[in-house]
Protein backbone atom coordinates (compact mmCIF):
# COMPACT_ATOMS: atom_id res chain seq x y z
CA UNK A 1 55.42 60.53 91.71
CA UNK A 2 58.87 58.90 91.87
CA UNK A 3 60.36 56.45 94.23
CA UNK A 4 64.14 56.17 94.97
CA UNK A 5 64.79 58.71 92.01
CA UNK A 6 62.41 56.30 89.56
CA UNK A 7 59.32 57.09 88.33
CA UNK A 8 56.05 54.89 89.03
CA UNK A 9 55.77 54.49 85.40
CA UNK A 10 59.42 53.66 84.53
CA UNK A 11 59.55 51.17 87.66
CA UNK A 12 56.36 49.79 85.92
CA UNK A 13 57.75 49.57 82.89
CA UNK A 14 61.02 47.64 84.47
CA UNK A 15 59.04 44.84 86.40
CA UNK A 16 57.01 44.31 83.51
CA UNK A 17 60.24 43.60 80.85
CA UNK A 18 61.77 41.43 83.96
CA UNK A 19 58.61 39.53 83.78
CA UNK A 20 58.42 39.43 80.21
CA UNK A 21 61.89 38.36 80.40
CA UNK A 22 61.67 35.80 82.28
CA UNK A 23 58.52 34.28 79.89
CA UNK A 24 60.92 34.98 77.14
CA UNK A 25 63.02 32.05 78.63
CA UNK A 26 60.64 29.49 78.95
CA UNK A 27 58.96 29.89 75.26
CA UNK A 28 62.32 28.55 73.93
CA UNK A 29 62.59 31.20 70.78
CA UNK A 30 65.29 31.48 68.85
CA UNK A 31 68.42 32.95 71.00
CA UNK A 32 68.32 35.69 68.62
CA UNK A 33 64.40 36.50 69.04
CA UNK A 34 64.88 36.26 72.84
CA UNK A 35 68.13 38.41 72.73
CA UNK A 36 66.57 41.15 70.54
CA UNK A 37 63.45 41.12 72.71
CA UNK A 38 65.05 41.57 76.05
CA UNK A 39 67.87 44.07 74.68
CA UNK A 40 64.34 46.20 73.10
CA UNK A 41 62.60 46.33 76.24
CA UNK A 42 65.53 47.13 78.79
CA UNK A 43 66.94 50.00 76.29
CA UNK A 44 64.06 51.14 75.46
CA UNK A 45 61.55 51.54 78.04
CA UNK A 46 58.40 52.14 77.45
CA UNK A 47 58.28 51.54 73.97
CA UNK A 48 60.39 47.99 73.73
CA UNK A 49 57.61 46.84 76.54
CA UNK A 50 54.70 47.94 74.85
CA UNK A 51 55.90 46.23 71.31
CA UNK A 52 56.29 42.93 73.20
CA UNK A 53 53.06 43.04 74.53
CA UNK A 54 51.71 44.34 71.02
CA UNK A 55 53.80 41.01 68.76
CA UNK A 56 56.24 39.84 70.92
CA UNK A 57 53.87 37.42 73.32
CA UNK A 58 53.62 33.85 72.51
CA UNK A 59 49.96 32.85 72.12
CA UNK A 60 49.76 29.58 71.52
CA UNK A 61 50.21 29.45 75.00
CA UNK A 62 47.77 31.64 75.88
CA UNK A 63 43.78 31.74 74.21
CA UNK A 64 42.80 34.79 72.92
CA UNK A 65 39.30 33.72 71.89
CA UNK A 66 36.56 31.73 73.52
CA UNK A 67 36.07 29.46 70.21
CA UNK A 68 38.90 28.20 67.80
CA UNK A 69 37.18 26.86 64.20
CA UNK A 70 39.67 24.11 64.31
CA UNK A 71 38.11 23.23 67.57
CA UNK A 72 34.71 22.83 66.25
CA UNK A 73 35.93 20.56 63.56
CA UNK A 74 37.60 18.66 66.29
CA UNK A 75 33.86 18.23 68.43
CA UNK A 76 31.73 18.13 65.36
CA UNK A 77 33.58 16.13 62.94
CA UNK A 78 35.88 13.68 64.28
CA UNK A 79 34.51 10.89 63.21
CA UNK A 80 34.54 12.02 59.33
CA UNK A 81 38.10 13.36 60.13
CA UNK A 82 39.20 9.61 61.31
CA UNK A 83 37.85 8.16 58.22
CA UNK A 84 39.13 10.87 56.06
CA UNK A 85 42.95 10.48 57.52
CA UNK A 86 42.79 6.26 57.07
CA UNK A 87 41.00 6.96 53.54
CA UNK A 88 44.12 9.29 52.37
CA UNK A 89 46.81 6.92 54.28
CA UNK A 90 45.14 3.97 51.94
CA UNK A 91 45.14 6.13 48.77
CA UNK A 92 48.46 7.26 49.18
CA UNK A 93 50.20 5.87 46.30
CA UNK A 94 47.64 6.90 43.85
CA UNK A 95 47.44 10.56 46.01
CA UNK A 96 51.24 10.85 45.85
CA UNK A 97 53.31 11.31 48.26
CA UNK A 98 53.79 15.16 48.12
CA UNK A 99 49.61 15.77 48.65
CA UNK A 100 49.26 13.19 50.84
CA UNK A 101 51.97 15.27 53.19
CA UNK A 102 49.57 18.30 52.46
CA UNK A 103 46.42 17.09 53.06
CA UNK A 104 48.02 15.67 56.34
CA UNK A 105 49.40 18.17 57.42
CA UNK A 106 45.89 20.52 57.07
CA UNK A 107 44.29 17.89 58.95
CA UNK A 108 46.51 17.49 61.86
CA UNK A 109 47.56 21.29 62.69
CA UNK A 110 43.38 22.32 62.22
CA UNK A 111 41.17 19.24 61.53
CA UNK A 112 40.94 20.41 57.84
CA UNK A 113 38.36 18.16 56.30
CA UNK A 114 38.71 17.31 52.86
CA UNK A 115 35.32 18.45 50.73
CA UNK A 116 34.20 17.09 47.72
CA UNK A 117 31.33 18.42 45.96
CA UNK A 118 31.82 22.00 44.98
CA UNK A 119 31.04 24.36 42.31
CA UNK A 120 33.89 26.71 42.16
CA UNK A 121 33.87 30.18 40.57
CA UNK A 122 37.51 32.09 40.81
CA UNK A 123 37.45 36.27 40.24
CA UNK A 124 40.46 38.27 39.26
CA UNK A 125 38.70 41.41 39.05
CA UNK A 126 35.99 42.61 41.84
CA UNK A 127 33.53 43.81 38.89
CA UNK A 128 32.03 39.79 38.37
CA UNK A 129 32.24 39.33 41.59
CA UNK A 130 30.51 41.93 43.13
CA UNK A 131 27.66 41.46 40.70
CA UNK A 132 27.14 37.51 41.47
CA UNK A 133 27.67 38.29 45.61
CA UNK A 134 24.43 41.39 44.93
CA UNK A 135 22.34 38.62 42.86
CA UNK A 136 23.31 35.89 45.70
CA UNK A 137 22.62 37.83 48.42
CA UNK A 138 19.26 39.49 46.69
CA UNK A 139 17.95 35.71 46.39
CA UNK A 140 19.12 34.53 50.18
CA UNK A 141 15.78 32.88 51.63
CA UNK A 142 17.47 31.70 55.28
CA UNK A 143 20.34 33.64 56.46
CA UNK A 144 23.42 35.89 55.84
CA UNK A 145 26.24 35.41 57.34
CA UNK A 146 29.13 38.29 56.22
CA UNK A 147 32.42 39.03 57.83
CA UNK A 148 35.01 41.15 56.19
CA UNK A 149 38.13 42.68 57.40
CA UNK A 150 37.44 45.98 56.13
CA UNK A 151 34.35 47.05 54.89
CA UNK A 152 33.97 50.52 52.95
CA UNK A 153 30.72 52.34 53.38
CA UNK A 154 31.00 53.50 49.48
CA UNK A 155 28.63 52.77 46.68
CA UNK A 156 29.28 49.32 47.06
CA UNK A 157 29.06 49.10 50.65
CA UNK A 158 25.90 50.87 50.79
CA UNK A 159 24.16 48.55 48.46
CA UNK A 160 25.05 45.73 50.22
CA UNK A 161 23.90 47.24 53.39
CA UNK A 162 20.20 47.59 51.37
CA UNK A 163 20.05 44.29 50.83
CA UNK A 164 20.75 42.76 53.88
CA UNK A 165 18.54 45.64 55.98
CA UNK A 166 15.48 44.55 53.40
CA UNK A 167 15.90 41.08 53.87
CA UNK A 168 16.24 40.80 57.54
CA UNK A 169 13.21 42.93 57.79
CA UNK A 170 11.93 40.18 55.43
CA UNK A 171 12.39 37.52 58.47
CA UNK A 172 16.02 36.23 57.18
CA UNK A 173 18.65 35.60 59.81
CA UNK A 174 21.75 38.31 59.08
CA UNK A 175 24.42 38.59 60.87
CA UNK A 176 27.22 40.82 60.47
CA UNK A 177 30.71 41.20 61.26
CA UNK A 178 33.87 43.33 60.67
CA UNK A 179 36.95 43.36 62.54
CA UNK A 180 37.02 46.37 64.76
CA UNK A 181 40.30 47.75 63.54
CA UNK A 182 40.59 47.11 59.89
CA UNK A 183 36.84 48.71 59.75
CA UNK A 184 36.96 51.33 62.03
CA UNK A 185 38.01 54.26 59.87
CA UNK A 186 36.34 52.74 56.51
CA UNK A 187 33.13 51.88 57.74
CA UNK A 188 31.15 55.09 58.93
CA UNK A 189 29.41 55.94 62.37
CA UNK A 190 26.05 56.62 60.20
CA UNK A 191 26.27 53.51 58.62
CA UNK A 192 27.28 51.57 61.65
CA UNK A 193 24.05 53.86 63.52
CA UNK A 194 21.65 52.31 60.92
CA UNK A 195 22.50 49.11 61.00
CA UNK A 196 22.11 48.70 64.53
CA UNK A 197 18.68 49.99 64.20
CA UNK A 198 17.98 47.82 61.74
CA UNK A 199 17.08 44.02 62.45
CA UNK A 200 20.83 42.75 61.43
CA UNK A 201 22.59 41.78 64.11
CA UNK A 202 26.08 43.53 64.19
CA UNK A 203 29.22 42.54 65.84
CA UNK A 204 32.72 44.04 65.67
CA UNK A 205 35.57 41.13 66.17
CA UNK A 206 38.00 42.22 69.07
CA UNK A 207 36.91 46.31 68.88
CA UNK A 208 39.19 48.57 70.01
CA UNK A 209 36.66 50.86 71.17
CA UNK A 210 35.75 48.16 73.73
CA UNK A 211 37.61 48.70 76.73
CA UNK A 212 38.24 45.22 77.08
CA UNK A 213 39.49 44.23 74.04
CA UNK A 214 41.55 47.35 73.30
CA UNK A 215 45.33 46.11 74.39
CA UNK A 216 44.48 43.54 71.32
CA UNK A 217 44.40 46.00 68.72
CA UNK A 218 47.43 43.96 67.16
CA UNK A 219 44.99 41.06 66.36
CA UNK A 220 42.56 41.30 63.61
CA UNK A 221 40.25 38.94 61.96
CA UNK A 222 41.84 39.30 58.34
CA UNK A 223 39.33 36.85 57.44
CA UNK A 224 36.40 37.51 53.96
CA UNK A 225 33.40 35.53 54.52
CA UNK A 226 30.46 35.31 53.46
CA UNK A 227 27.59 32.32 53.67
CA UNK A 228 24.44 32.38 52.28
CA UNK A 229 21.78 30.00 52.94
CA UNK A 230 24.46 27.39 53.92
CA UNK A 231 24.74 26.30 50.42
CA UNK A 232 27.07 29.43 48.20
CA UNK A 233 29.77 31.21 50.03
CA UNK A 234 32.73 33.39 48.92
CA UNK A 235 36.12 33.91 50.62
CA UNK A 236 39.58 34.74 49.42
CA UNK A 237 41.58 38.58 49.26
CA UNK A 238 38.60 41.06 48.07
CA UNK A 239 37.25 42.86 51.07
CA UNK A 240 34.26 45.34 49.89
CA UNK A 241 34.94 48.19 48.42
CA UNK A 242 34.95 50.01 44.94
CA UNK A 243 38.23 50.27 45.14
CA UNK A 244 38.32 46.65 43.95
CA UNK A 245 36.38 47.49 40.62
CA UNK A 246 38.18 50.92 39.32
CA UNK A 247 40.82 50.94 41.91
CA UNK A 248 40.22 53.74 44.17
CA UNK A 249 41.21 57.15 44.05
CA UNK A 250 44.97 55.87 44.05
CA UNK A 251 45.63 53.11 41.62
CA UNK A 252 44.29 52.70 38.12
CA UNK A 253 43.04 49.30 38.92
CA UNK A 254 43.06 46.59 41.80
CA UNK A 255 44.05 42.86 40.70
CA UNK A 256 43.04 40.24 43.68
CA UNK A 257 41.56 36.88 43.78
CA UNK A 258 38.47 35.74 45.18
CA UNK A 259 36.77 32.58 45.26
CA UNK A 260 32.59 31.26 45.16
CA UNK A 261 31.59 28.12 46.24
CA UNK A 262 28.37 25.90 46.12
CA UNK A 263 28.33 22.70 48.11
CA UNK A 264 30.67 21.37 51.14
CA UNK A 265 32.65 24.37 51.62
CA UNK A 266 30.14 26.74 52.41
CA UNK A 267 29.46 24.31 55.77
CA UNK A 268 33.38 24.68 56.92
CA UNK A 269 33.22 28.18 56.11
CA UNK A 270 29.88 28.49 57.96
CA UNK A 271 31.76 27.31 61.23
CA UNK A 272 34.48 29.51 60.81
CA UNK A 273 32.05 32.54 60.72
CA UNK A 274 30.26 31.29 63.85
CA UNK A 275 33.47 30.83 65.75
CA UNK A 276 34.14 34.27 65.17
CA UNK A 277 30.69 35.50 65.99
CA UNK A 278 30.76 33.76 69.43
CA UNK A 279 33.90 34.99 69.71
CA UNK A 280 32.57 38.59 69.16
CA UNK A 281 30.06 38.43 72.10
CA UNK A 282 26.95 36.51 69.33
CA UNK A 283 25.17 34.24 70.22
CA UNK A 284 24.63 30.89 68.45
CA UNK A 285 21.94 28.28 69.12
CA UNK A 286 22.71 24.65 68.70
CA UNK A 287 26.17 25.13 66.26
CA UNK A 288 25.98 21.46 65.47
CA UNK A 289 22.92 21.79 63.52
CA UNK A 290 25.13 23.42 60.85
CA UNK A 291 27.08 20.38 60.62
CA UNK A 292 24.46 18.31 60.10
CA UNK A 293 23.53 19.38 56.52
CA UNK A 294 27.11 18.21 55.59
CA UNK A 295 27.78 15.33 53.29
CA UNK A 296 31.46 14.68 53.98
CA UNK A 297 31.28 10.71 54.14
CA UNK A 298 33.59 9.11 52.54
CA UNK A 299 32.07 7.90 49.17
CA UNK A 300 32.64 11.32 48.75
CA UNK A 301 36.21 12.52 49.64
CA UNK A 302 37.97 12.25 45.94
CA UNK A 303 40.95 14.18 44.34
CA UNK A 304 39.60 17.18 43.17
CA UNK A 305 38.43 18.20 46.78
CA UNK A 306 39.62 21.05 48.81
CA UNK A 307 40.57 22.22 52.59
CA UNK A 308 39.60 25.03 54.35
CA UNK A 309 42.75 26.02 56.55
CA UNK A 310 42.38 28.79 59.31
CA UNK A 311 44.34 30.04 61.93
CA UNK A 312 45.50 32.62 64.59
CA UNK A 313 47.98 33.64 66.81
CA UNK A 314 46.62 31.41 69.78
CA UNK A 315 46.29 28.65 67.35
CA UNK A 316 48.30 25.34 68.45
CA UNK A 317 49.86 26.02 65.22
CA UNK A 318 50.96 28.54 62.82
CA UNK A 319 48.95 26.53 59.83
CA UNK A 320 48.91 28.21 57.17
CA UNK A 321 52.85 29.14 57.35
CA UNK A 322 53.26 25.81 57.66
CA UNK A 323 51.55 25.08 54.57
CA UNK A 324 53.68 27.38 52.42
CA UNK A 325 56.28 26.41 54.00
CA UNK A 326 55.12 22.48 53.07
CA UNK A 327 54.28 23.29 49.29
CA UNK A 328 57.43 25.02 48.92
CA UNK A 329 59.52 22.08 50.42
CA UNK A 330 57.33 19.39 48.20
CA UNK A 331 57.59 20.97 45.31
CA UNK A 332 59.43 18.77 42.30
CA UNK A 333 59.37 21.56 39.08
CA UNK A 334 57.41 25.04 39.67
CA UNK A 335 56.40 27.44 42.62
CA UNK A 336 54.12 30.29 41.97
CA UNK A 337 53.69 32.91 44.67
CA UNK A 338 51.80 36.02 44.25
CA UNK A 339 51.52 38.74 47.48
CA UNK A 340 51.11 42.07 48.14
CA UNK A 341 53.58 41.93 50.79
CA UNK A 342 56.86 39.88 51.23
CA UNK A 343 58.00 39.82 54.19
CA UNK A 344 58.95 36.03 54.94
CA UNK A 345 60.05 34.47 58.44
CA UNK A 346 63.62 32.60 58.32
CA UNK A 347 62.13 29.65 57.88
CA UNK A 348 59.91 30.75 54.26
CA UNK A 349 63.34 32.09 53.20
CA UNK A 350 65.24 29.72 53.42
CA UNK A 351 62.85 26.91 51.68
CA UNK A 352 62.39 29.14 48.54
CA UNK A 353 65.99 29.23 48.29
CA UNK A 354 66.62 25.43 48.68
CA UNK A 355 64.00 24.99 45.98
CA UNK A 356 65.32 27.36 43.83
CA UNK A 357 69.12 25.82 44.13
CA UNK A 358 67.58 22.24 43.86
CA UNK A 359 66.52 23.43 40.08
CA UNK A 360 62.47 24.04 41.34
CA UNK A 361 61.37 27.27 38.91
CA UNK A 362 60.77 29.98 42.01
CA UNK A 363 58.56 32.77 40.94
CA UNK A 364 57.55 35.78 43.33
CA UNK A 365 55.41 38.28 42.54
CA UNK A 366 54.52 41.34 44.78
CA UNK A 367 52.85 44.70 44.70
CA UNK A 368 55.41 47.27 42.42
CA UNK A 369 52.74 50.02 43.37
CA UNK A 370 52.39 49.63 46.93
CA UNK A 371 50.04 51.19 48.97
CA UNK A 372 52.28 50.97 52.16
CA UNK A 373 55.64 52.36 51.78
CA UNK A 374 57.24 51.08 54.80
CA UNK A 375 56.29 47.06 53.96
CA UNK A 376 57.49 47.62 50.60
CA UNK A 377 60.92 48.79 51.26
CA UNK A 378 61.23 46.00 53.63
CA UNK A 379 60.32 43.25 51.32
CA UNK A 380 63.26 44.37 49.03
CA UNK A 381 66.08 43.12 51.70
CA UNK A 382 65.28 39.65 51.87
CA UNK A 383 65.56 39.87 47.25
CA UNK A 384 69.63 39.25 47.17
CA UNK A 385 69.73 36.16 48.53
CA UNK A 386 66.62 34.73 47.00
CA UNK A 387 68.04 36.25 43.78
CA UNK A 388 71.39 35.02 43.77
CA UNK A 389 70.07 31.17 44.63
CA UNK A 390 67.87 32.08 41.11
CA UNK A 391 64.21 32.92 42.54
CA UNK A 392 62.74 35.03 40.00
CA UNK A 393 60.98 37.87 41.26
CA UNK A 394 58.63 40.51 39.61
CA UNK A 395 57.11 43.71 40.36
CA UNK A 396 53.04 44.01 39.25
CA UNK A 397 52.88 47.51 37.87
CA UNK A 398 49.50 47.87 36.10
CA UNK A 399 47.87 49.09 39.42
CA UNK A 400 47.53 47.86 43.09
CA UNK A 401 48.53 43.70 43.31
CA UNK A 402 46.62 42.30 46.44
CA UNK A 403 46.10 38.44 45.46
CA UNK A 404 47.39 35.83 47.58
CA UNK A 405 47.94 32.26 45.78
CA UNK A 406 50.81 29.71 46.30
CA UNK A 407 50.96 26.84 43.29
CA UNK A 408 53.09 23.93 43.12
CA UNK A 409 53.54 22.25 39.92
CA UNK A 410 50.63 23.05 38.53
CA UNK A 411 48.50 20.48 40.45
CA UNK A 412 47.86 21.71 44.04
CA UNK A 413 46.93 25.52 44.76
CA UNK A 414 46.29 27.59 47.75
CA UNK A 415 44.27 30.98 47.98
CA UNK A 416 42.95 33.67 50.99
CA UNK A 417 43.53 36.11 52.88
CA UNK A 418 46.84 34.91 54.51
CA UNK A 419 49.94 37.52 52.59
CA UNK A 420 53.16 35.82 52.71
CA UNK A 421 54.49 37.81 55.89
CA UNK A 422 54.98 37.74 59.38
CA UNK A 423 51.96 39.57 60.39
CA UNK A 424 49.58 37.29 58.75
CA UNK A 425 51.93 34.12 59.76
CA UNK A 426 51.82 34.78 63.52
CA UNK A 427 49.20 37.92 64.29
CA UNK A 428 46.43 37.76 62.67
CA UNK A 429 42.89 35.20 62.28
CA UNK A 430 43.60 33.88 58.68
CA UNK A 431 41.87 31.67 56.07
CA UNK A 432 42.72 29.89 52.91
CA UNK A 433 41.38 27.26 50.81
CA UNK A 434 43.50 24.54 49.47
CA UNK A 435 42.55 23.25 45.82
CA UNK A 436 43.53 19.62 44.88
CA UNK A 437 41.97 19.94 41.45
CA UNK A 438 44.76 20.51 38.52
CA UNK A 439 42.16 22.74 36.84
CA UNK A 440 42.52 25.59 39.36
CA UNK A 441 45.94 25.00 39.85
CA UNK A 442 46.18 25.54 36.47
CA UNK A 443 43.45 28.48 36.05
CA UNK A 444 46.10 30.31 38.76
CA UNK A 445 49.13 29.34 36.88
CA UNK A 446 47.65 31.06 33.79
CA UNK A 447 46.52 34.00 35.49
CA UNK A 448 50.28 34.86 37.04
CA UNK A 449 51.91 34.34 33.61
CA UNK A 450 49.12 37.26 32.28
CA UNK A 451 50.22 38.71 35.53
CA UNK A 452 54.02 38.88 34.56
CA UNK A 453 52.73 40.59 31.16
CA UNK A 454 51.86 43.60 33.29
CA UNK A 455 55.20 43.30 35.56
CA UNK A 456 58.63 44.11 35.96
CA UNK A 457 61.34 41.74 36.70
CA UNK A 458 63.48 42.48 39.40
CA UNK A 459 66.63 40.87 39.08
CA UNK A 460 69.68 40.57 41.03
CA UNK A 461 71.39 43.72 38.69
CA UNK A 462 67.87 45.71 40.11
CA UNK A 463 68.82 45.25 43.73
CA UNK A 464 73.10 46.30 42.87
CA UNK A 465 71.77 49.21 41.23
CA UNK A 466 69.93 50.51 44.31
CA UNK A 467 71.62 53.34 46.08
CA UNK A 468 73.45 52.55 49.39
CA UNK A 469 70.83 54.91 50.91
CA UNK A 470 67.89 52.98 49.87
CA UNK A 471 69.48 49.65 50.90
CA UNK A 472 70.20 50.99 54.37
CA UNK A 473 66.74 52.46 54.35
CA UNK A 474 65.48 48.70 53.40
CA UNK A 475 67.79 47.02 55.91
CA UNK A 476 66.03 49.43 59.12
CA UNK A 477 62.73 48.83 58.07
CA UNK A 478 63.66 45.13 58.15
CA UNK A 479 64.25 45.46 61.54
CA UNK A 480 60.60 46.20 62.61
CA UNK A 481 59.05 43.63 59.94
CA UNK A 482 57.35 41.65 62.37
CA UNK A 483 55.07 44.73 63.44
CA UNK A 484 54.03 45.44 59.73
């Protein structure tokens, strides 16, 4: 059907980047996001409209989900968060001045309570880990909570599945959740079939096989979680898979890091899983109750605590970029940064390259056998200026690299799910732990300088000695980074 020579659909599609348009204005983005934006969706309809609404739309003004974790802390814990924030303002000269701006930062952009009071394990490999998450989850005597990102439906997978079938037919509260994108092609309709008949409750965060939830297919809870008991819970990169342990059927191995805790943590954590599971249509009876079991006065807030940052694309703010972009910034002799994918906002580049030229020792590290092309050529056009202001960069080569840690100076460390690129910046529901303990800063440290034994620099002579092809090839893939 047309009207006035116009299709229905293209006049659609015209109203629609008018309106968009128009929104575009009052965010206030950069002149060049706006410009690009606008220019997209007027010449090329259809497709420039349907990115915007895809990454283009700002959400912080907007609310994607019912329940925002940083909310909860907010209701549940304000008072501890109060005494926490005049605690570290007191300490601060003893703190220093560079963790003091971290710790305030957590708190302010998402209530991120410090926790003393853990028992921390760190994996490198998914063999250990997998091994002490079976025994943990074999002993549970309360409840399961699990959310993953993607979960395979392998030989690990399966087992897992065992054990949480058997012991919620044993009376213990499971609950399960994947996102519905990242696990809709790894995690099988049989498997998906049996749990439902089993007595775990299942939920799939924002499914795009729901109707309503479908046009946010570009969101996804990139979140690992799992609480048991509400005393041990893990988090970090390693979703469940075998891949993890022998590295699939197309790497020779899979380095990541992955993190178990015993004490406080497991209570933020448990909050952040039952945001998301209200979020996902659960249900939840009396949340506070999980707060209650906390000991987070503060006798017992001390220097060796951590944070538990999260955050999303309708968050108020954009966290945990902010954090990187905060260590970065505060650091006084050594960044660490290991990622599978590098694809940094303006604002990430350009602090990396101010600490490199003020003298800070810069070192990147990122996937050299990547398992998405496109990402991978992209990453390499933001390397010659980074290079040139003396950021070291190297390539991980022994098999897939999919760890995600930021240290600074050896004494403050952050590790999750969040990669060091737009997507997980500004798209998607991220988590990551901050460590103020010099041990695991250190332990991380250590592991990236084995790391670099397995690596290939890539120095500013490797980026003049690609072909003008493959830097033009870089430069258009570039151009579509935010959508990767």
């Amino acid at each position: 059907m047309q009207i006035g020579g116009f299709s229905i659909i293209y006049i659609i599609s015209f109203v629609l980047a008018v309106s968009f348009s128009i929104q575009l204005l009052f965010d206030n983005k950069t002149a060049q996001s706006s410009l690009a934006w606008i220019m997209a969706m007027f010449l090329i309809p259809y497709i420039g409209v349907g990115a915007y609404v895809l990454s283009g739309i700002n959400w912080r003004k907007k609310k994607l989900v019912k329940f925002r974790p940083e909310e909860m802390y907010g209701t549940y814990l304000r008072e501890i968060l109060s005494q926490q924030r005049e605690l570290i303002n007191e300490k601060k000269e003893y703190i220093g001045s560079d963790t003091h701006k971290i710790m305030m930062m957590t708190m302010k952009t998402a209530n991120g309570v410090i926790m003393g009071n853990n028992d921390i394990n760190v994996y490198h490999q998914g063999d250990q880990l997998f091994k002490d998450l079976i025994r943990d989850l074999e002993a549970a005597e309360e409840s399961i909570h699990i959310e993953y990102f993607i979960y395979r439906d392998d030989e690990i997978g399966k087992e897992i599945l065992s054990i949480l079938k058997r012991k919620a037919s044993a009376g213990v509260e499971v609950r399960f959740l994947v996102d519905g994108s990242g696990s809709k092609f790894t995690f099988t309709k049989r498997g998906r079939r049996r749990l439902r008949k089993s007595d775990v409750e299942y939920r799939n965060f924002l499914d795009p096989g729901n109707i309503i939830f479908a046009w946010l297919l570009n969101y996804s809870s990139h979140r690992k979680i799992v609480i048991i008991d509400n005393k041990i819970s893990y988090t970090g990169g390693m979703n469940i898979g075998k891949e993890y342990i022998d590295g699939g059927r197309r790497f020779d191995t899979w380095r990541d890091t992955h993190m178990r805790f015993v004490g406080n943590a497991s209570g933020i954590l448990q909050s952040i899983f039952l945001a998301d599971w209200v979020n996902s249509g659960g249900i939840i009876d009396d949340p506070e109750r999980f707060f209650k079991k906390l000991d987070l006065k503060s006798k017992v807030v001390n220097l060796t605590g951590v944070q538990m940052l999260s955050s999303g694309p309708d968050s108020d703010w954009f966290g945990i970029q902010q954090l990187y972009f905060t260590m970065i910034t505060n650091a006084n002799n050594k960044v660490v940064i290991q990622s599978p994918y590098f694809i940094p906002d303006e604002s990430i580049a350009t602090a990396l390259e101010n600490a490199a030229l003020t003298g800070v020792d810069v070192n990147l590290m990122i996937t050299g056998c990547p398992d998405k092309r496109i990402p991978f050529w992209a990453a390499h056009s933001f390397f010659e200026p980074l290079l040139k202001a003396g950021v070291k960069i190297f390539l991980y080569k022994a098999g897939f690299f999919h760890s995600k840690v930021v240290v600074i100076d050896e004494k403050v460390a952050t590790c999750g799910s969040c990669n060091m690129d737009q997507r997980s910046f500004f798209l998607d529901y991220e988590l990551n732990t901050i460590f103020y303990n010099e041990r695991i800063a250190k332990e991380f440290s250590d592991q990236f300088d084995r790391d670099c034994e397995l690596s290939e620099q890539f120095t500013l002579e490797s980026y003049h000695n690609l072909s003008a092809v493959k830097k033009l090839r870089n430069s258009v893939f570039r151009l579509i980074s935010p959508l990767l």
